[in-house]
Protein backbone atom coordinates (compact mmCIF):
# COMPACT_ATOMS: atom_id res chain seq x y z
CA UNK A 1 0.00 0.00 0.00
CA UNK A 2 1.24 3.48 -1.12
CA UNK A 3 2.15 6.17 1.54
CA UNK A 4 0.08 8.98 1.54
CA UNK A 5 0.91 12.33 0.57
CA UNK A 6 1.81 14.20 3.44
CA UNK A 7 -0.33 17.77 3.85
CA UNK A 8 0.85 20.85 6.03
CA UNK A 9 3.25 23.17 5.81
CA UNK A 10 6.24 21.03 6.21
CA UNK A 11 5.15 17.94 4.64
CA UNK A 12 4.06 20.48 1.08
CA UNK A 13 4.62 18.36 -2.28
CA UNK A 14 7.89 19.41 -4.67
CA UNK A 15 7.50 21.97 -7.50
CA UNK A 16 7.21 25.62 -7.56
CA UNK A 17 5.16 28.50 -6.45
CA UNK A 18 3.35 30.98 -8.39
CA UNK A 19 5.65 33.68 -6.85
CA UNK A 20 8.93 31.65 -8.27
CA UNK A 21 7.84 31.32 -11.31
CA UNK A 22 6.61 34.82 -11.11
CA UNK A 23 10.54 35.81 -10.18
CA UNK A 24 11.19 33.92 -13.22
CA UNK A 25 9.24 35.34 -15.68
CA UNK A 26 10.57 39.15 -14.38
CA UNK A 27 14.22 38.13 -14.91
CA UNK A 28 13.68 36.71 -18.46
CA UNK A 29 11.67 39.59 -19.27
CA UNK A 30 14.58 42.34 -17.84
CA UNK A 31 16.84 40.32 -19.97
CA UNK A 32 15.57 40.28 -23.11
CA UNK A 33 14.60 44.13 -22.66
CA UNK A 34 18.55 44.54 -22.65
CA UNK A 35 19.45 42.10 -25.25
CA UNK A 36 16.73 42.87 -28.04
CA UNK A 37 18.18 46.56 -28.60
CA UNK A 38 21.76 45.34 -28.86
CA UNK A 39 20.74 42.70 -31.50
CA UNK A 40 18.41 45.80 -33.61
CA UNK A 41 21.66 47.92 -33.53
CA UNK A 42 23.81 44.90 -34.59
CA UNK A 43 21.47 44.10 -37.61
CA UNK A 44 21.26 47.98 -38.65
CA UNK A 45 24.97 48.14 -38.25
CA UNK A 46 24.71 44.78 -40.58
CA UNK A 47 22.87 46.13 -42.99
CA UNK A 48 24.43 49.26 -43.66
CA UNK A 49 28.45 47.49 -43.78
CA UNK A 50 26.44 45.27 -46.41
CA UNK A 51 26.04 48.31 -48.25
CA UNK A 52 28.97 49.98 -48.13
CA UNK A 53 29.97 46.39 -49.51
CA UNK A 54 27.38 46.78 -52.46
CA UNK A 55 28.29 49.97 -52.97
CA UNK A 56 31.67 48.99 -53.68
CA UNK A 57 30.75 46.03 -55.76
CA UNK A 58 29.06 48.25 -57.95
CA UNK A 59 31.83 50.45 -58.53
CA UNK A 60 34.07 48.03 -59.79
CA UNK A 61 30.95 46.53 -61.88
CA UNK A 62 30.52 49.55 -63.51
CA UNK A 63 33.93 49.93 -64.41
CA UNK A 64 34.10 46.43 -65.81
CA UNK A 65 30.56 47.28 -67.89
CA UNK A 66 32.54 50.24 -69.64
CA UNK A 67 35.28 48.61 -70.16
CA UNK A 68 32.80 45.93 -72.02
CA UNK A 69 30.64 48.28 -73.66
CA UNK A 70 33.16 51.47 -74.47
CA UNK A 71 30.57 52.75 -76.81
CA UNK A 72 27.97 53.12 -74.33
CA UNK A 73 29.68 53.37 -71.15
CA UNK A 74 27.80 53.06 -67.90
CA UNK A 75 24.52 51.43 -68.33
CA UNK A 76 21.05 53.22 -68.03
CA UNK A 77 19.83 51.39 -65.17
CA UNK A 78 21.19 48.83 -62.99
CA UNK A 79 18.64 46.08 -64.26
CA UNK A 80 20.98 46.23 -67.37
CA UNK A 81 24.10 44.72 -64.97
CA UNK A 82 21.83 41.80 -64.15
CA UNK A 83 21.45 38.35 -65.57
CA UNK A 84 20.26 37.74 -69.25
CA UNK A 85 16.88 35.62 -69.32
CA UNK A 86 17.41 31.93 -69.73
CA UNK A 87 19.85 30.46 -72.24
CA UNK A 88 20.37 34.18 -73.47
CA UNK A 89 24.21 35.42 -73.61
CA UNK A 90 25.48 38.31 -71.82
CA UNK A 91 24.33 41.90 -73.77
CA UNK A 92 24.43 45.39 -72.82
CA UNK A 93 20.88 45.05 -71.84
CA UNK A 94 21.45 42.11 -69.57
CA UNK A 95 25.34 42.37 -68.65
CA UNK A 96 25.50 39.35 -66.30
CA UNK A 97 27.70 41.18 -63.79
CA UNK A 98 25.80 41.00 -60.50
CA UNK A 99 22.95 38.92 -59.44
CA UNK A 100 19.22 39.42 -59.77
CA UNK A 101 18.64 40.90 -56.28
CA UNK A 102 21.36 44.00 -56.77
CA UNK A 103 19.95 44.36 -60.37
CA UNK A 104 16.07 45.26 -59.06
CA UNK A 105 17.81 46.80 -55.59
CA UNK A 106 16.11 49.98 -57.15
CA UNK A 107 12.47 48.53 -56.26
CA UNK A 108 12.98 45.77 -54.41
CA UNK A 109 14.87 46.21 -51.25
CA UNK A 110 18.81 44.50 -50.97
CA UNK A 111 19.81 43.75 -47.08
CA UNK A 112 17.23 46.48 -45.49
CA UNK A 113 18.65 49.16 -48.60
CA UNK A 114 16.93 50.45 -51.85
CA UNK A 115 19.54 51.73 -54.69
CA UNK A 116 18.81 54.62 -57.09
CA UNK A 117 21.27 54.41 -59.71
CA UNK A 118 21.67 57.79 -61.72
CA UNK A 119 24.14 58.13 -64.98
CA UNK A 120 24.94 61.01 -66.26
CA UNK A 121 23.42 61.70 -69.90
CA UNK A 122 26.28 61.85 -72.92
CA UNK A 123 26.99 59.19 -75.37
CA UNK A 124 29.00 57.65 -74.36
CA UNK A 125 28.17 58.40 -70.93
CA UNK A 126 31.05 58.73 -68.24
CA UNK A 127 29.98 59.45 -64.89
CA UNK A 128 26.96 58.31 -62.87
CA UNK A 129 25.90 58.33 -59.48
CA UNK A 130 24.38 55.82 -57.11
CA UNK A 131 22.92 56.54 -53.50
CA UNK A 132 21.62 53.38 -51.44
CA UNK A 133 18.51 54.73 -48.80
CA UNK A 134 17.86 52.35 -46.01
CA UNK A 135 14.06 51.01 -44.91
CA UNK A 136 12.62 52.21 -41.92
CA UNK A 137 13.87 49.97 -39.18
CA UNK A 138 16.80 48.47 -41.19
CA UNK A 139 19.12 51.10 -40.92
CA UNK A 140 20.14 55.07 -39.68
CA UNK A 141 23.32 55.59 -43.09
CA UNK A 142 22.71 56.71 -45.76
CA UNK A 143 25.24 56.65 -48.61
CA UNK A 144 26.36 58.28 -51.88
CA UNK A 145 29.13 57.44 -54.82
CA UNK A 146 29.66 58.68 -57.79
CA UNK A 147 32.25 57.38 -60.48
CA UNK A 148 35.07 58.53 -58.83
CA UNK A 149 34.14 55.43 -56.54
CA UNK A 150 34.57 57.69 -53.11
CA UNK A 151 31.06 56.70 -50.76
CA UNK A 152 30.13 59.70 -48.83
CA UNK A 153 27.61 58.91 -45.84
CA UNK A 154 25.22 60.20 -43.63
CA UNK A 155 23.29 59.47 -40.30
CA UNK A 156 19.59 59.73 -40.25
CA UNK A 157 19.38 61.81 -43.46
CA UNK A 158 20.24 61.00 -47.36
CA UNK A 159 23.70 61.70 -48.38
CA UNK A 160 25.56 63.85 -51.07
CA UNK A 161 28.36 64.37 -52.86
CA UNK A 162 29.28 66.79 -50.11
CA UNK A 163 28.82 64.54 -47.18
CA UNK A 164 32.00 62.70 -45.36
CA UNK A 165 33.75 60.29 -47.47
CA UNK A 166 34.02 56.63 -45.75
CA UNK A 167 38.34 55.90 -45.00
């Protein structure tokens, strides 16, 4: 025959009381209220290195285009760096020189950024400009570069030509 459970104060069953698990709850809560922000910063700071990464990407890719294309020089819009359709060969239209994401990064977002690519009219044409604006929440830089291949930046507002040049 089985020994009954003992009742009472002293004699009390294992296993936890509200107010523990209450204690418990309150500590995992004050730490996550810590971490969470540190891992949002990490991300935007993630995010915008990834861009200053794209950013640089895309200045030797545009050098490489013009030095494929000399008669038209840089490209009218940075779908025209992107992959050729299926089975087609490389063209100026479809230059195979970065992949599909960077190519629509102008209306599609790339790692939390959206690129506006810019060239300068003249045939061919010899300069262009490209700044990369970040989503809300993905990001506080904004960045700029033109063909001399110098990115300028900015916090919390877009940049220019006149904005401090990333060493």
């Amino acid at each position: 025959m089985a020994a009954p459970l003992k009742t009472g104060r002293r004699g009390r069953c294992g296993g936890f009381s509200l107010i523990e698990l209450l204690i418990a709850v309150a500590i995992i809560m004050i730490i996550l209220s810590v971490a969470i922000p540190s891992v949002r910063a990490m991300k935007q700071h993630t995010n915008a290195t990834a861009a200053e990464g794209n950013l640089k990407t895309l200045a030797t890719v545009l050098s490489v285009y013009a030095s494929n294309y000399p008669n038209i020089g840089c490209p009218a819009t940075l779908a025209a760096l992107g992959p050729p359709a299926s089975g087609s060969p490389a063209s100026s239209s479809a230059a195979d020189l970065v992949d599909e994401s960077m190519a629509k990064a102008s209306a599609t977002p790339k790692q939390g950024y959206l690129y506006t690519y810019t060239p300068v009219s003249g045939s061919p044409c010899a300069s262009y400009a490209v700044t990369a604006n970040p989503q809300p929440g993905a990001a506080t830089r904004y960045f700029f570069m033109d063909d001399t291949g110098a990115i300028h930046f900015n916090d919390n507002a877009p940049a220019t030509a006149a904005s401090p040049v990333i060493q």
